[in-house]
N, C-alpha and C. Protein backbone atom coordinates (compact mmCIF):
# COMPACT_ATOMS: atom_id res chain seq x y z
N UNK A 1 3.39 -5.24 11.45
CA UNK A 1 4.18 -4.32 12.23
C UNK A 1 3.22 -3.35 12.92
N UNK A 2 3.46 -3.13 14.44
CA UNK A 2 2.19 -2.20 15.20
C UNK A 2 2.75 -1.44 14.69
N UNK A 3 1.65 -0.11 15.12
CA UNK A 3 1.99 1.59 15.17
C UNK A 3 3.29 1.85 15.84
N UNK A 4 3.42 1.40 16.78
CA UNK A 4 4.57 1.30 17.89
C UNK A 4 5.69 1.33 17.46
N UNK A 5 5.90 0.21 16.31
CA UNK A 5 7.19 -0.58 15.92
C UNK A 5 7.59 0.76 14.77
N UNK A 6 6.69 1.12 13.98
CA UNK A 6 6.98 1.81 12.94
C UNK A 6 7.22 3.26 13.82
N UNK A 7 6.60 3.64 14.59
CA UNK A 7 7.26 5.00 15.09
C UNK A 7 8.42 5.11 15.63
N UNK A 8 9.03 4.09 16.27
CA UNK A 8 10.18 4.18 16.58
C UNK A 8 11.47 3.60 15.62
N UNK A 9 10.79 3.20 14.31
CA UNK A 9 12.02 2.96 13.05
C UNK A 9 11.85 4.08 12.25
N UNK A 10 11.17 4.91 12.49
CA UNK A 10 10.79 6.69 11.52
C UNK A 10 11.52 7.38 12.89
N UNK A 11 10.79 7.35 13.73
CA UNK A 11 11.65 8.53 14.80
C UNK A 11 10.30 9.45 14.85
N UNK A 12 9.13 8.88 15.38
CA UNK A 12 7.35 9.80 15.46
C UNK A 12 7.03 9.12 16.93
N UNK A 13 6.14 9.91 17.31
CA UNK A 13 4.86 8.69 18.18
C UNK A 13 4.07 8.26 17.47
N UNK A 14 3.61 6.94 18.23
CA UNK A 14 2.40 6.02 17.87
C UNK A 14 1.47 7.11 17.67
N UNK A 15 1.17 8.26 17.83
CA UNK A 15 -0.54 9.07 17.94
C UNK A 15 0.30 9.61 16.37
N UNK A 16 1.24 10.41 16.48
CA UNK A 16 1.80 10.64 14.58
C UNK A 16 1.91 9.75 13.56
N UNK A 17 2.14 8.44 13.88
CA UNK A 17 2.06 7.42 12.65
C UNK A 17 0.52 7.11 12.84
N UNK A 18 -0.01 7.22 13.86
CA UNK A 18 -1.85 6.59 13.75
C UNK A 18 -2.03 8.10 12.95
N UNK A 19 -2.32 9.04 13.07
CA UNK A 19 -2.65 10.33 12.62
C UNK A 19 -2.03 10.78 11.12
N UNK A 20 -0.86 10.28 10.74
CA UNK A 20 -0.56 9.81 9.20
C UNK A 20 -1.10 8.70 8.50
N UNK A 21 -1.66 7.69 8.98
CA UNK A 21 -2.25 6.52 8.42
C UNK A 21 -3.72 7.03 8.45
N UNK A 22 -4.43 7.13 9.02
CA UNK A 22 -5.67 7.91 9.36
C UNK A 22 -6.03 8.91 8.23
N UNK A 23 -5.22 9.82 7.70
CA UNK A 23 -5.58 10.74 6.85
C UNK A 23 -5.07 12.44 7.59
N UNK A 24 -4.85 12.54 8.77
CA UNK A 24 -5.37 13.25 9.45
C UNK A 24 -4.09 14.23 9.82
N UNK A 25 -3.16 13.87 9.57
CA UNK A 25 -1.91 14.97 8.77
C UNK A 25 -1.05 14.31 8.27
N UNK A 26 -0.46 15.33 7.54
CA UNK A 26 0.52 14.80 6.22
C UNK A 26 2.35 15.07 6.92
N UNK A 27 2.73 13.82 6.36
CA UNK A 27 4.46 13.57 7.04
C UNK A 27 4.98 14.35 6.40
N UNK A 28 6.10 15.35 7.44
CA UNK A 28 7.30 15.72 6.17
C UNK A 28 7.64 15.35 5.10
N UNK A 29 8.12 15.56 4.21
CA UNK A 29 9.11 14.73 3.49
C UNK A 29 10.00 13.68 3.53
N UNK A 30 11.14 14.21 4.75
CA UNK A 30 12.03 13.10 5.35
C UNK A 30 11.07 11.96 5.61
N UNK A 31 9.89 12.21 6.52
CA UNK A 31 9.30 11.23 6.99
C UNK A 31 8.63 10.26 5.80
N UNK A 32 8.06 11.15 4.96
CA UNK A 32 7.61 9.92 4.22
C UNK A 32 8.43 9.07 3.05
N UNK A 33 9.71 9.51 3.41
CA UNK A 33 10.68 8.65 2.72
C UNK A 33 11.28 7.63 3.60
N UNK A 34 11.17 8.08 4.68
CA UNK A 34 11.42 7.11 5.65
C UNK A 34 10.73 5.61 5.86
N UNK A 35 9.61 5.98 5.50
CA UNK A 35 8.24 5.43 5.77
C UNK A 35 8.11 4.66 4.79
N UNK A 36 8.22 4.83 3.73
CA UNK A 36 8.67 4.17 2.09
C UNK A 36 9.62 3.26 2.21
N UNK A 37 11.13 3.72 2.65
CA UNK A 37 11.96 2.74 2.71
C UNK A 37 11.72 1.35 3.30
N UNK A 38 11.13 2.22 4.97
CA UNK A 38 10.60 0.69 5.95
C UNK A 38 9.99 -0.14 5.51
N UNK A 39 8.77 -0.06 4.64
CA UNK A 39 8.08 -0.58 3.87
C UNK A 39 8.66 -1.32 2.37
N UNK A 40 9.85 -0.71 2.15
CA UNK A 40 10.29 -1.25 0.87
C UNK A 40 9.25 -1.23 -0.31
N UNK A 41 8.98 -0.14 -0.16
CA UNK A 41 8.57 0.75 -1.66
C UNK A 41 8.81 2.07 -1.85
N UNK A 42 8.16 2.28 -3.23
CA UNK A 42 8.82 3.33 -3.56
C UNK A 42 7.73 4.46 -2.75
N UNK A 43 8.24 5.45 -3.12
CA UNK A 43 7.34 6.69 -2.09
C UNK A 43 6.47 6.80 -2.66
N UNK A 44 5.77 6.83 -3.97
CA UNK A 44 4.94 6.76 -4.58
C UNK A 44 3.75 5.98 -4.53
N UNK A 45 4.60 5.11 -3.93
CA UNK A 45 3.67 3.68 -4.06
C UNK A 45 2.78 3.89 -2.39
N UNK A 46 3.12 4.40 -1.20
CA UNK A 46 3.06 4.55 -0.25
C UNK A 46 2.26 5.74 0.18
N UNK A 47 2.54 6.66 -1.02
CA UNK A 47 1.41 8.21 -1.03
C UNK A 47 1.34 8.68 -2.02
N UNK A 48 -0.21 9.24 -2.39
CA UNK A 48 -0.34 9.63 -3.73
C UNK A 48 0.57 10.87 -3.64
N UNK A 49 0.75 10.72 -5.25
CA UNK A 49 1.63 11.99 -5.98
C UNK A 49 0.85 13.78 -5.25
N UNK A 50 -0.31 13.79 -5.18
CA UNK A 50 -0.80 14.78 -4.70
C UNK A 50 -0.34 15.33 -3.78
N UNK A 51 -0.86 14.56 -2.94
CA UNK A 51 0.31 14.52 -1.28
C UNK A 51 1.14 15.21 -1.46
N UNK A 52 2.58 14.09 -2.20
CA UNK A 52 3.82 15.01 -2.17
C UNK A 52 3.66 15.79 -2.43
N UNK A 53 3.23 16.54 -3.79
CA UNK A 53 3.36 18.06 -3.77
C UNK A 53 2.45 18.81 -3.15
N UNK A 54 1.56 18.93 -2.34
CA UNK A 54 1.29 19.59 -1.05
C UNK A 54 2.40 19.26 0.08
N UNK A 55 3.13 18.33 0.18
CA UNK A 55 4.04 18.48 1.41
C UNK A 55 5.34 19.45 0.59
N UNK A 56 6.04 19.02 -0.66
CA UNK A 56 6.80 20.24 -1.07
C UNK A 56 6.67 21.77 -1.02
N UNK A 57 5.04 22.18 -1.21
CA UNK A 57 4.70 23.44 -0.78
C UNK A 57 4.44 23.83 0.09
N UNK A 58 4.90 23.03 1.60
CA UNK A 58 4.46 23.19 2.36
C UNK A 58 5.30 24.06 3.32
């Protein structure tokens, strides 16, 4: 699946899903559950636990 395909089944641009895959900022919440589902895993499995709780305090 391109960058392309996945930004427009999350609702991002291609430069925000390249720039979340990259390292180079971290998705909302919504988003990275979004992002989990598309993928058919769990959110966990998709971003470390760290992550999330820097995006909860965020």
């Amino acid at each position: 699946m391109s960058q392309a395909e996945v930004a427009r089944s999350v609702g991002l641009s291609r430069q925000s899903v390249n720039a979340i895959e990259n390292g180079k900022c971290q998705p909302r919440l919504v988003v990275a559950y979004r992002l989990a589902r598309l993928f058919g895993r769990p959110i966990e499995h998709v971003f470390q636990l760290e992550e999330l709780d820097r995006l909860e305090l965020e």
